[in-house]
PDB file of N, CA and C in Angstrom:
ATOM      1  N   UNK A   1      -3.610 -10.138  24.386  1.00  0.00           N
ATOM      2  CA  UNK A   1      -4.486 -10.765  23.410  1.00  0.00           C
ATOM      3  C   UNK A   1      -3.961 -12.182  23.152  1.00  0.00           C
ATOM      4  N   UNK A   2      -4.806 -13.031  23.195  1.00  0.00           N
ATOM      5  CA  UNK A   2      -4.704 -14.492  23.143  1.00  0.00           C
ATOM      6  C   UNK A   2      -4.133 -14.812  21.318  1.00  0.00           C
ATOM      7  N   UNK A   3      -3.523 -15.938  20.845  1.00  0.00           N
ATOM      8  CA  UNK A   3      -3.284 -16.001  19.547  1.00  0.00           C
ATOM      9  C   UNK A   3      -3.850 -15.986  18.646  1.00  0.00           C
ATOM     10  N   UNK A   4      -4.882 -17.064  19.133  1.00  0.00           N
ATOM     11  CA  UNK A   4      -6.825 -17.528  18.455  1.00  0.00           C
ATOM     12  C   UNK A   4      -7.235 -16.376  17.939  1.00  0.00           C
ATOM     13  N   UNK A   5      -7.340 -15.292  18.784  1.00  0.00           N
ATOM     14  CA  UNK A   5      -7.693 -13.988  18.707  1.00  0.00           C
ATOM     15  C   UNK A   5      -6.988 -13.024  17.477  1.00  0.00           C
ATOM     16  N   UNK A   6      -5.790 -13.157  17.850  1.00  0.00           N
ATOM     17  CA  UNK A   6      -4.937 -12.274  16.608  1.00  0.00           C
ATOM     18  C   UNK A   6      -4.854 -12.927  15.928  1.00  0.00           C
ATOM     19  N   UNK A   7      -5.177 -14.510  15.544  1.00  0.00           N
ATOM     20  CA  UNK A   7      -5.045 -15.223  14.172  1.00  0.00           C
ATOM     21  C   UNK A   7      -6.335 -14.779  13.506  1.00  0.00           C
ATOM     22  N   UNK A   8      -7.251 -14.729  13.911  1.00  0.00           N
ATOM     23  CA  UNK A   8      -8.845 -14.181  13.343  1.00  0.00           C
ATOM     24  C   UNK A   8      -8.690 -12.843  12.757  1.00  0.00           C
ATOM     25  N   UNK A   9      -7.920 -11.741  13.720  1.00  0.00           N
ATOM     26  CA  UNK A   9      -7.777 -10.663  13.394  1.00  0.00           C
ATOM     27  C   UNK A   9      -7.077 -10.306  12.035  1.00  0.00           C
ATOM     28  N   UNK A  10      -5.977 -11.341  12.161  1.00  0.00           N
ATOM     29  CA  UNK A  10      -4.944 -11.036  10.613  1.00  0.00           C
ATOM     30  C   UNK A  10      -5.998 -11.615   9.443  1.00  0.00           C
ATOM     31  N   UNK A  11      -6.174 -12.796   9.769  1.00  0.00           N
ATOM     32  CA  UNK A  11      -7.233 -13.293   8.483  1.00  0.00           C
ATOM     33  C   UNK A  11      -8.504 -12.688   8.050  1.00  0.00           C
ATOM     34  N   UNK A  12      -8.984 -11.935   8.862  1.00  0.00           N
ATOM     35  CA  UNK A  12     -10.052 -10.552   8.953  1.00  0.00           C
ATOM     36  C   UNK A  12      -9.158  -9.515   7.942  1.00  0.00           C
ATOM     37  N   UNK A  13      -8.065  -9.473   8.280  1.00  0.00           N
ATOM     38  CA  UNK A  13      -7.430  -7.869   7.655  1.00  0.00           C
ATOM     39  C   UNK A  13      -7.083  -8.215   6.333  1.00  0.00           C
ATOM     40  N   UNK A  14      -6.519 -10.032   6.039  1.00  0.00           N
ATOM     41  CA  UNK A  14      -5.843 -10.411   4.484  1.00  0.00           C
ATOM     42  C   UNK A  14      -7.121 -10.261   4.109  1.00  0.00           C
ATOM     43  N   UNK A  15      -8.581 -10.290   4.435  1.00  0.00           N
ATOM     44  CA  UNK A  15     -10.046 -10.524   3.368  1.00  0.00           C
ATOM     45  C   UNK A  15      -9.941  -9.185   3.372  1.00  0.00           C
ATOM     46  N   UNK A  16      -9.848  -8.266   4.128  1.00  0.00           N
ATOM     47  CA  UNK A  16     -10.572  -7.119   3.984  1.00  0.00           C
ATOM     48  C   UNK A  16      -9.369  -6.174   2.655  1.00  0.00           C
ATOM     49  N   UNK A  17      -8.155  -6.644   2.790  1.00  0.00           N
ATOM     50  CA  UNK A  17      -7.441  -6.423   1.893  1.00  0.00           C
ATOM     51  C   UNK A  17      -7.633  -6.975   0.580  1.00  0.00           C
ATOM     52  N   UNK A  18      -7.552  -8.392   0.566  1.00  0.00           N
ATOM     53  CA  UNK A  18      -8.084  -8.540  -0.616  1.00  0.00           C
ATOM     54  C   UNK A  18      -9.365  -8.042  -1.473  1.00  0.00           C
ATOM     55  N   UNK A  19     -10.339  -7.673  -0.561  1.00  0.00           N
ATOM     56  CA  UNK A  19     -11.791  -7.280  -1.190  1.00  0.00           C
ATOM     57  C   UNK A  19     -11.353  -6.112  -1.564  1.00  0.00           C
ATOM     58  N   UNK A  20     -10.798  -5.382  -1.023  1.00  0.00           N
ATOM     59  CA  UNK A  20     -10.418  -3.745  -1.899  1.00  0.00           C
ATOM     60  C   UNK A  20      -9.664  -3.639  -2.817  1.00  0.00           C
ATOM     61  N   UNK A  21      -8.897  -5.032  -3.229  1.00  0.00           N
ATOM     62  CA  UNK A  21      -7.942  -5.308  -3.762  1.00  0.00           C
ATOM     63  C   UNK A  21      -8.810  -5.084  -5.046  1.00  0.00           C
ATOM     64  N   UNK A  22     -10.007  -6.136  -5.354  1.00  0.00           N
ATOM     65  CA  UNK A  22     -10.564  -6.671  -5.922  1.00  0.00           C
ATOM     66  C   UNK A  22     -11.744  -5.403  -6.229  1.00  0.00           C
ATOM     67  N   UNK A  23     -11.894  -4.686  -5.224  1.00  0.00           N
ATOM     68  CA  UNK A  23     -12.763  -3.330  -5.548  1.00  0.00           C
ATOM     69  C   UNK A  23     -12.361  -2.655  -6.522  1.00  0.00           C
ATOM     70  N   UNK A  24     -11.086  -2.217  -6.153  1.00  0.00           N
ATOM     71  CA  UNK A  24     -10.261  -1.019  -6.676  1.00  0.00           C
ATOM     72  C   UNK A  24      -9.405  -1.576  -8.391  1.00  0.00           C
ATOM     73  N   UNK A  25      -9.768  -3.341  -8.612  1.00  0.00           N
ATOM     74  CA  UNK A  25      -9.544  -3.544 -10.056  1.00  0.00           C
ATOM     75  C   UNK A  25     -10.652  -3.605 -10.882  1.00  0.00           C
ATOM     76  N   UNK A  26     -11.632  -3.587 -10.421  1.00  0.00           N
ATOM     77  CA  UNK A  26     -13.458  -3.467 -10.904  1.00  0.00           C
ATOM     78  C   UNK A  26     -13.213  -2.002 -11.130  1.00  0.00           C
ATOM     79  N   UNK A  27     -12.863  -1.215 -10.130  1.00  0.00           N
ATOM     80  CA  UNK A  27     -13.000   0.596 -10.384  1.00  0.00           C
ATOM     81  C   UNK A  27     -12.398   0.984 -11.692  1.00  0.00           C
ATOM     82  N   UNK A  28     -11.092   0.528 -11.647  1.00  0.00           N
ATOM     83  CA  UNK A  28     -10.224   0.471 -12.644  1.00  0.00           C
ATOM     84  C   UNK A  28     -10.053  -0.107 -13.616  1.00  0.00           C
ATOM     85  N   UNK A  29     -11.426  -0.673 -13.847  1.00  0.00           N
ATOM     86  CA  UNK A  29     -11.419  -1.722 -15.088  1.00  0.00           C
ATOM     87  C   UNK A  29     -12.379  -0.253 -16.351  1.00  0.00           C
ATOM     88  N   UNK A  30     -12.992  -0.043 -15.287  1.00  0.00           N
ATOM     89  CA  UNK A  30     -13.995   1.385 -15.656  1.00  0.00           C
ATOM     90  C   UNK A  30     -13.490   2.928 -15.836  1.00  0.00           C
ATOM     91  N   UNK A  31     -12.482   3.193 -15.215  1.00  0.00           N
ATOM     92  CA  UNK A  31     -11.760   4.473 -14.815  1.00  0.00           C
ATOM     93  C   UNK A  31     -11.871   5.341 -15.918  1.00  0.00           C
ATOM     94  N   UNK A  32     -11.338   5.043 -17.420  1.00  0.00           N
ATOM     95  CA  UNK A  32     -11.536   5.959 -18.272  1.00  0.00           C
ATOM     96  C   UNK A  32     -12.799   6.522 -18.992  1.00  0.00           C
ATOM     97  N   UNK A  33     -13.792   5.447 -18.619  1.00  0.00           N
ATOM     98  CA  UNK A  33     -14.993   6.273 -18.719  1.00  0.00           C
ATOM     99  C   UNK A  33     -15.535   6.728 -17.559  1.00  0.00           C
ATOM    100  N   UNK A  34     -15.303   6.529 -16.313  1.00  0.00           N
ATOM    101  CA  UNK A  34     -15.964   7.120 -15.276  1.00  0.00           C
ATOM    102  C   UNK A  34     -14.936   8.104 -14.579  1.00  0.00           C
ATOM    103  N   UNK A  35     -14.042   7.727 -14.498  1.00  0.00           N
ATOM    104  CA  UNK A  35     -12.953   8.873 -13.601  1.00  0.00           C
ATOM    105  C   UNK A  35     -13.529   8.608 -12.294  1.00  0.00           C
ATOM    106  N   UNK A  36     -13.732   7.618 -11.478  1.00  0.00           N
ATOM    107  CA  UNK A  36     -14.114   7.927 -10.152  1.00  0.00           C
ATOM    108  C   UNK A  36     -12.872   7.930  -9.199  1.00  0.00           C
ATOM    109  N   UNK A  37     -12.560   9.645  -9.006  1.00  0.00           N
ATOM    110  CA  UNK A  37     -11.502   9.609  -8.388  1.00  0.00           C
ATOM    111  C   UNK A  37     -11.485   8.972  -7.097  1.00  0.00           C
ATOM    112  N   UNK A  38     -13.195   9.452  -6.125  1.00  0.00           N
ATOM    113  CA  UNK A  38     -12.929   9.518  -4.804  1.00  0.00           C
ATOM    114  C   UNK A  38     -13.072   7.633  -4.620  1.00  0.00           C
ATOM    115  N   UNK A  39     -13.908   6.764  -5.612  1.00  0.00           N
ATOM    116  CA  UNK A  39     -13.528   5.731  -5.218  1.00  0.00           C
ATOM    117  C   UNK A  39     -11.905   4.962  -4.868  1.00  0.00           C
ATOM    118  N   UNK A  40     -11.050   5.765  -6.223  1.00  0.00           N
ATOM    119  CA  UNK A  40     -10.210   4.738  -6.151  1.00  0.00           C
ATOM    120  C   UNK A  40      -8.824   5.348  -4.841  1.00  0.00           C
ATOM    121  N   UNK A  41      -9.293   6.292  -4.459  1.00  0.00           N
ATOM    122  CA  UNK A  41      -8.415   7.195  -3.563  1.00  0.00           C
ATOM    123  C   UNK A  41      -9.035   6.657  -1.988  1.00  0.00           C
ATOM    124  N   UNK A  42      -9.887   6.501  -2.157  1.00  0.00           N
ATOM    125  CA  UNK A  42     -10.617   5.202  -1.009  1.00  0.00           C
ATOM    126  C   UNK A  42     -10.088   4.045  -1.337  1.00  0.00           C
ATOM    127  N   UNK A  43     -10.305   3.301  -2.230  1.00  0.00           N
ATOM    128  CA  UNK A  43     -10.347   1.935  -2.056  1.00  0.00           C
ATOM    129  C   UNK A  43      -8.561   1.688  -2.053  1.00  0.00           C
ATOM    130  N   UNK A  44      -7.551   2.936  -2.333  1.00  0.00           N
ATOM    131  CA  UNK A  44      -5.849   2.431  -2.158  1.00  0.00           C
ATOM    132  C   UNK A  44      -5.508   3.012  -0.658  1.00  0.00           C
ATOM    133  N   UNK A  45      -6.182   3.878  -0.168  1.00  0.00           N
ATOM    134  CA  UNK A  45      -6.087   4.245   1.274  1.00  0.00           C
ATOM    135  C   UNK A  45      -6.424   3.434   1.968  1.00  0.00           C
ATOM    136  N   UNK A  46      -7.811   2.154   1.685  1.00  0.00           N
ATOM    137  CA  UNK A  46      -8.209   1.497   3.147  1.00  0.00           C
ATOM    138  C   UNK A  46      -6.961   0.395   2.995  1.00  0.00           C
ATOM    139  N   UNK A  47      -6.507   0.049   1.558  1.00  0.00           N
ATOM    140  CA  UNK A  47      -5.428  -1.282   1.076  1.00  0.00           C
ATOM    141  C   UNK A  47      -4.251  -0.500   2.273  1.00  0.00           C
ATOM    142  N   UNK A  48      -3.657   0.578   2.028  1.00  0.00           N
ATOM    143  CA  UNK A  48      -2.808   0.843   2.489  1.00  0.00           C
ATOM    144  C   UNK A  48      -2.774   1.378   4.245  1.00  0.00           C
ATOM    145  N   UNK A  49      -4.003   1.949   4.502  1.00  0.00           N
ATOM    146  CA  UNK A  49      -3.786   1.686   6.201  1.00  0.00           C
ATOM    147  C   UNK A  49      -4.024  -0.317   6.492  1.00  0.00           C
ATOM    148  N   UNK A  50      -4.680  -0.969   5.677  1.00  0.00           N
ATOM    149  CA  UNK A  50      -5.088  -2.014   6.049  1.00  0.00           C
ATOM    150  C   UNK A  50      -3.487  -2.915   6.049  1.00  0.00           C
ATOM    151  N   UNK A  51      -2.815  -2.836   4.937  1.00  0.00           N
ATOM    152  CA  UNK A  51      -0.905  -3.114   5.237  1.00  0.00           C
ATOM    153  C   UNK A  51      -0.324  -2.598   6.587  1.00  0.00           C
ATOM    154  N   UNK A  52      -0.545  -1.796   6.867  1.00  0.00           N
ATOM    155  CA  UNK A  52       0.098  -1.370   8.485  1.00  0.00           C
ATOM    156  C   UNK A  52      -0.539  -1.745   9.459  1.00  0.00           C
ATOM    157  N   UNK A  53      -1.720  -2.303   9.363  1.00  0.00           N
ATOM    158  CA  UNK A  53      -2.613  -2.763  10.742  1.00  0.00           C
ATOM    159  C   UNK A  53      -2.045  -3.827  10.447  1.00  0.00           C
ATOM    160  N   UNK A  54      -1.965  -4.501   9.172  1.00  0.00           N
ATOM    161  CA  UNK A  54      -1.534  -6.376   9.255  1.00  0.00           C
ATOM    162  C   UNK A  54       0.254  -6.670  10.050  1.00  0.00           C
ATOM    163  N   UNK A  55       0.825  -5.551   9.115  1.00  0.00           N
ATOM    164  CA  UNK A  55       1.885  -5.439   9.722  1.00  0.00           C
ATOM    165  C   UNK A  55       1.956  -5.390  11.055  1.00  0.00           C
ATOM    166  N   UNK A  56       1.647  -4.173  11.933  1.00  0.00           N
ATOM    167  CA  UNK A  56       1.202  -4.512  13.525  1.00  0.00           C
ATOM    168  C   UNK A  56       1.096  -5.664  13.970  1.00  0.00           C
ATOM    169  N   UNK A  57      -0.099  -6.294  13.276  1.00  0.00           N
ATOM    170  CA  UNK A  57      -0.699  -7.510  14.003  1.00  0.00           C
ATOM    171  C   UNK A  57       0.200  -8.681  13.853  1.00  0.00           C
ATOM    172  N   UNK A  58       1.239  -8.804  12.995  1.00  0.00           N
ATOM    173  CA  UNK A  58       2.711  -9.666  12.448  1.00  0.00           C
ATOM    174  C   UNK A  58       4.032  -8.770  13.371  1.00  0.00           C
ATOM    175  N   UNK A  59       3.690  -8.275  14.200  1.00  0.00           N
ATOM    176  CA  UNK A  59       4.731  -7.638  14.900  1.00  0.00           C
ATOM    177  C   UNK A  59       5.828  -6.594  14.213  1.00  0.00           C
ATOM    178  N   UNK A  60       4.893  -6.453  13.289  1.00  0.00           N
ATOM    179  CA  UNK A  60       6.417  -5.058  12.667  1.00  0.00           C
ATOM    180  C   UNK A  60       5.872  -4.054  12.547  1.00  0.00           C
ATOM    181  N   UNK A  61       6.759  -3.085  13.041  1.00  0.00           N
ATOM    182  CA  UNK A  61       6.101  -1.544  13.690  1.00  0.00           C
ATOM    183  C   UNK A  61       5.890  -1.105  12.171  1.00  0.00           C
ATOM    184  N   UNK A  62       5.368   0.397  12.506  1.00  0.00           N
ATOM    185  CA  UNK A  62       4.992   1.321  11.330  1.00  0.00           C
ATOM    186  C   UNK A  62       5.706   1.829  10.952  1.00  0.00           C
ATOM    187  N   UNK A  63       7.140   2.066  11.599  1.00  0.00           N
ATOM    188  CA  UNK A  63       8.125   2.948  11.394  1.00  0.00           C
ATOM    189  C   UNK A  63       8.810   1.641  10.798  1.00  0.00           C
ATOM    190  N   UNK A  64       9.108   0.209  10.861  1.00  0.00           N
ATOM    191  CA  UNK A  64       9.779  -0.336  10.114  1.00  0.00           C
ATOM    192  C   UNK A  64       9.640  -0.717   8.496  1.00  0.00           C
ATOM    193  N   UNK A  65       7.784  -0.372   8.585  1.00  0.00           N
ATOM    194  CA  UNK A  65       6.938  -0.004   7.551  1.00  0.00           C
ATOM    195  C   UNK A  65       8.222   0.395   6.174  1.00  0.00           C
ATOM    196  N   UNK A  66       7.762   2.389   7.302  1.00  0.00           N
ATOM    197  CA  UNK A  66       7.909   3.232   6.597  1.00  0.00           C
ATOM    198  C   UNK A  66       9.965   3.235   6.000  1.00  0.00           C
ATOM    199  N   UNK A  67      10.486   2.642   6.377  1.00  0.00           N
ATOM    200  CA  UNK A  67      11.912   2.546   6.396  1.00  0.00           C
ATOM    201  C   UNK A  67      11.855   1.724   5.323  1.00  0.00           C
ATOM    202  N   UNK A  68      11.483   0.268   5.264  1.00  0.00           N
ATOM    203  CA  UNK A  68      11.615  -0.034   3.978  1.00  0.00           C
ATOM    204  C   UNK A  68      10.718   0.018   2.942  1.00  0.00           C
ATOM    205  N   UNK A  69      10.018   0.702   2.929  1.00  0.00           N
ATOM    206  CA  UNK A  69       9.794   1.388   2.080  1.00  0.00           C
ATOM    207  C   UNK A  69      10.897   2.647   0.990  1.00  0.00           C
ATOM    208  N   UNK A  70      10.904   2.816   2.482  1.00  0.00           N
ATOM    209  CA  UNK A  70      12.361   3.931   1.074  1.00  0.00           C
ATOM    210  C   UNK A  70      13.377   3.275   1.214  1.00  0.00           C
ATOM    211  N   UNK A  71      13.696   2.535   1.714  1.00  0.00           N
ATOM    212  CA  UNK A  71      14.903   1.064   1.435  1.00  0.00           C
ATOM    213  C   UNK A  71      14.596   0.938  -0.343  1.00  0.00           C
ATOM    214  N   UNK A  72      13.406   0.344  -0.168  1.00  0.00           N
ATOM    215  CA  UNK A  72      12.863  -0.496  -1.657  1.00  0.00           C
ATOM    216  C   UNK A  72      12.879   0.886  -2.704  1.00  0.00           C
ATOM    217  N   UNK A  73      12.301   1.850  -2.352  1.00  0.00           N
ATOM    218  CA  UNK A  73      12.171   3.484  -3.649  1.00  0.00           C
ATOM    219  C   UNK A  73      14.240   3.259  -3.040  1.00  0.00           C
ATOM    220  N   UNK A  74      14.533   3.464  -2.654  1.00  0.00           N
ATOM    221  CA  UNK A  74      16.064   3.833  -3.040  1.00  0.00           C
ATOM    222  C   UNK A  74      16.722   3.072  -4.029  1.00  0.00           C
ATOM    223  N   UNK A  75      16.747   1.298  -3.816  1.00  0.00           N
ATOM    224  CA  UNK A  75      17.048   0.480  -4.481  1.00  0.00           C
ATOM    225  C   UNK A  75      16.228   0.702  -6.177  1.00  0.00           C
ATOM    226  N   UNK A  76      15.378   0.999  -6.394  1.00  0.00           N
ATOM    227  CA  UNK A  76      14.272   1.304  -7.194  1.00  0.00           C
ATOM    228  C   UNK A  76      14.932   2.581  -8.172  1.00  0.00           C
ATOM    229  N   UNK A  77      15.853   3.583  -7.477  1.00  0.00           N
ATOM    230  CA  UNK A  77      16.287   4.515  -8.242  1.00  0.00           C
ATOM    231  C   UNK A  77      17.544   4.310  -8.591  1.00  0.00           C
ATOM    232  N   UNK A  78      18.135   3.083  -7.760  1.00  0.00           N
ATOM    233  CA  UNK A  78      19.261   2.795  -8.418  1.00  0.00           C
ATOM    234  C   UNK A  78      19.425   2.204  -9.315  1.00  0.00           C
ATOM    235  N   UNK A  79      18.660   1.082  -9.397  1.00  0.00           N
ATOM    236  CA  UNK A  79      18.531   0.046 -10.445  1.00  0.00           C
ATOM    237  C   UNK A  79      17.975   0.375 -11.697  1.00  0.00           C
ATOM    238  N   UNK A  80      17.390   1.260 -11.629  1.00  0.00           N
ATOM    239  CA  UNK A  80      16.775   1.852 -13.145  1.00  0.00           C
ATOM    240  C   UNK A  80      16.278   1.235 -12.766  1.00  0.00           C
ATOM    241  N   UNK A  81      14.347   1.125 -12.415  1.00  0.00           N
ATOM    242  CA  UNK A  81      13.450   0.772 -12.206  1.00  0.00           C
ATOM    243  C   UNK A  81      12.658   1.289 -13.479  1.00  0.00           C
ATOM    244  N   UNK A  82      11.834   1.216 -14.227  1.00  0.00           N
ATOM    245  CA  UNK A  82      11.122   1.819 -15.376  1.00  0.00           C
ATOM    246  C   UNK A  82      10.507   2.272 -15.152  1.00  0.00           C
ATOM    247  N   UNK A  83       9.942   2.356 -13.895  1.00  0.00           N
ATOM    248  CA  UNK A  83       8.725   3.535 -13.415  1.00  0.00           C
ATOM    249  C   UNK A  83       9.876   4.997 -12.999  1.00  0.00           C
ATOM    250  N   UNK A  84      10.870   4.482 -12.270  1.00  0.00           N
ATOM    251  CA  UNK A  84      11.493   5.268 -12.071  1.00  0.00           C
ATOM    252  C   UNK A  84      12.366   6.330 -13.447  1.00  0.00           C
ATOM    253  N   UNK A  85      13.090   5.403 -14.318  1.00  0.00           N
ATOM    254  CA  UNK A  85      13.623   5.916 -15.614  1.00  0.00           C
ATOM    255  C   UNK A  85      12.714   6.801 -16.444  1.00  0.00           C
ATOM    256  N   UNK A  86      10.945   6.564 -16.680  1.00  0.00           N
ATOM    257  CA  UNK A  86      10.247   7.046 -17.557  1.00  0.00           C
ATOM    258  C   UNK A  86       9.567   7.660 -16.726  1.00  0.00           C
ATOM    259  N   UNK A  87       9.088   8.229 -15.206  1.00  0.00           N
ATOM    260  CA  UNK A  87       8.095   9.302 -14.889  1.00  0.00           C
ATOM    261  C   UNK A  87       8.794   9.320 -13.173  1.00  0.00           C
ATOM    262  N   UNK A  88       9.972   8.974 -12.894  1.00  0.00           N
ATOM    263  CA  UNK A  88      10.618  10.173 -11.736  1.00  0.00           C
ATOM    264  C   UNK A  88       9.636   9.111 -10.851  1.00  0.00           C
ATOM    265  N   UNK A  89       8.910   8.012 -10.646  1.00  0.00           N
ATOM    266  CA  UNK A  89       7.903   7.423  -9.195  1.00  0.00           C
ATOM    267  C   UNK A  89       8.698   7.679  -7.930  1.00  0.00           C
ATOM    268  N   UNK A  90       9.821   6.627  -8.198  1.00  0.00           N
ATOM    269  CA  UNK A  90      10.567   6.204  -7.048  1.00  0.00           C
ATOM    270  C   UNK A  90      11.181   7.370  -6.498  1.00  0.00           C
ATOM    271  N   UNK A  91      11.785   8.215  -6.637  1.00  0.00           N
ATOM    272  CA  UNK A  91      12.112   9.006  -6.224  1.00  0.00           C
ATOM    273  C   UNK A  91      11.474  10.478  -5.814  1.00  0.00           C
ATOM    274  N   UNK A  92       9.956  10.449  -6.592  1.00  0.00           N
ATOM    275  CA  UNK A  92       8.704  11.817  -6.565  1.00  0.00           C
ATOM    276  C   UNK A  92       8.431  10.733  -4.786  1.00  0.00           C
ATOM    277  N   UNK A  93       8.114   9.495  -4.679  1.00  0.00           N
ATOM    278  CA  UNK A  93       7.859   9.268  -3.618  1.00  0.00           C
ATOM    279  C   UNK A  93       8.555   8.841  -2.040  1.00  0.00           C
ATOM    280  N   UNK A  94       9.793   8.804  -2.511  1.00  0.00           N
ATOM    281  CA  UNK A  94      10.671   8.510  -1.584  1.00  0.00           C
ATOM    282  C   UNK A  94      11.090  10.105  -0.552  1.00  0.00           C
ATOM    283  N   UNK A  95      11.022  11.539  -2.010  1.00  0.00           N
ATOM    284  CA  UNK A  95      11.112  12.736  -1.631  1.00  0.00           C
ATOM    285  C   UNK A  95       9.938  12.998  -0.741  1.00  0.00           C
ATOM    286  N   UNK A  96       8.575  12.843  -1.362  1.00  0.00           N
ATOM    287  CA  UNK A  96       7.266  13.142  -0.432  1.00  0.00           C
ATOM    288  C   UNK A  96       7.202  12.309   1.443  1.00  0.00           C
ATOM    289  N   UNK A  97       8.192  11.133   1.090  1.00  0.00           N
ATOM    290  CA  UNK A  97       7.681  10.043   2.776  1.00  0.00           C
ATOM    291  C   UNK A  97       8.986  10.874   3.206  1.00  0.00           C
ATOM    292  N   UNK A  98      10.077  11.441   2.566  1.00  0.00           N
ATOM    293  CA  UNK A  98      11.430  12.153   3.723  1.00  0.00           C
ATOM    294  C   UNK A  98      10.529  13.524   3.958  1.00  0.00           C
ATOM    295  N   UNK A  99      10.097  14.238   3.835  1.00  0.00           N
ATOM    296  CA  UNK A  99       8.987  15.168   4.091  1.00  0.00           C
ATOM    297  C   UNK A  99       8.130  15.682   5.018  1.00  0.00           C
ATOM    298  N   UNK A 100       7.562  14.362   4.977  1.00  0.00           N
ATOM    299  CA  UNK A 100       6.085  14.373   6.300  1.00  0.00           C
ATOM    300  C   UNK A 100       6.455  13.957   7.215  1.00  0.00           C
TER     301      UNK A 100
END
């Protein structure tokens, strides 16, 4: 694939990220009166396969993805993170990605 090509492609994937970005804070501006679960469980799934295609397309595998990721939840449980101190995040999710 030519550069031209994968430069279109990444700038295709930052809009398409941002628009869900921007979906999923409209959803959530609404959430407690609507509860729309299956939107917002869509609109953080396409954000989050759409981070690993960009990644790809920036040359960093999925598995380097997924590594720091629990790099960052590890650091996160050390530091007293406040998500981590008051509801267990960093570590409910670092347990679920050693898992699958």
């Amino acid at each position: 694939m030519n550069i031209s090509t994968n430069l279109k492609a990444i700038d295709m994937i930052k809009g398409e990220i941002l628009s869900e970005i921007a979906h999923l804070y409209r959803t959530l501006a609404d959430y407690d009166e609507i509860g729309d679960y299956e939107s917002v469980t869509n609109e953080i799934a396409t954000v989050i396969a759409m981070d690993y295609i960009l990644a790809r397309r920036l040359g960093i595998g999925y598995a380097s993805i997924d590594k720091k990721i629990s790099e960052l939840l590890g650091i996160g449980e050390e530091n007293g993170h406040e998500l981590e101190i008051e509801f267990s995040d960093m570590s409910e999710l670092k347990k679920y990605l050693k898992s699958r």
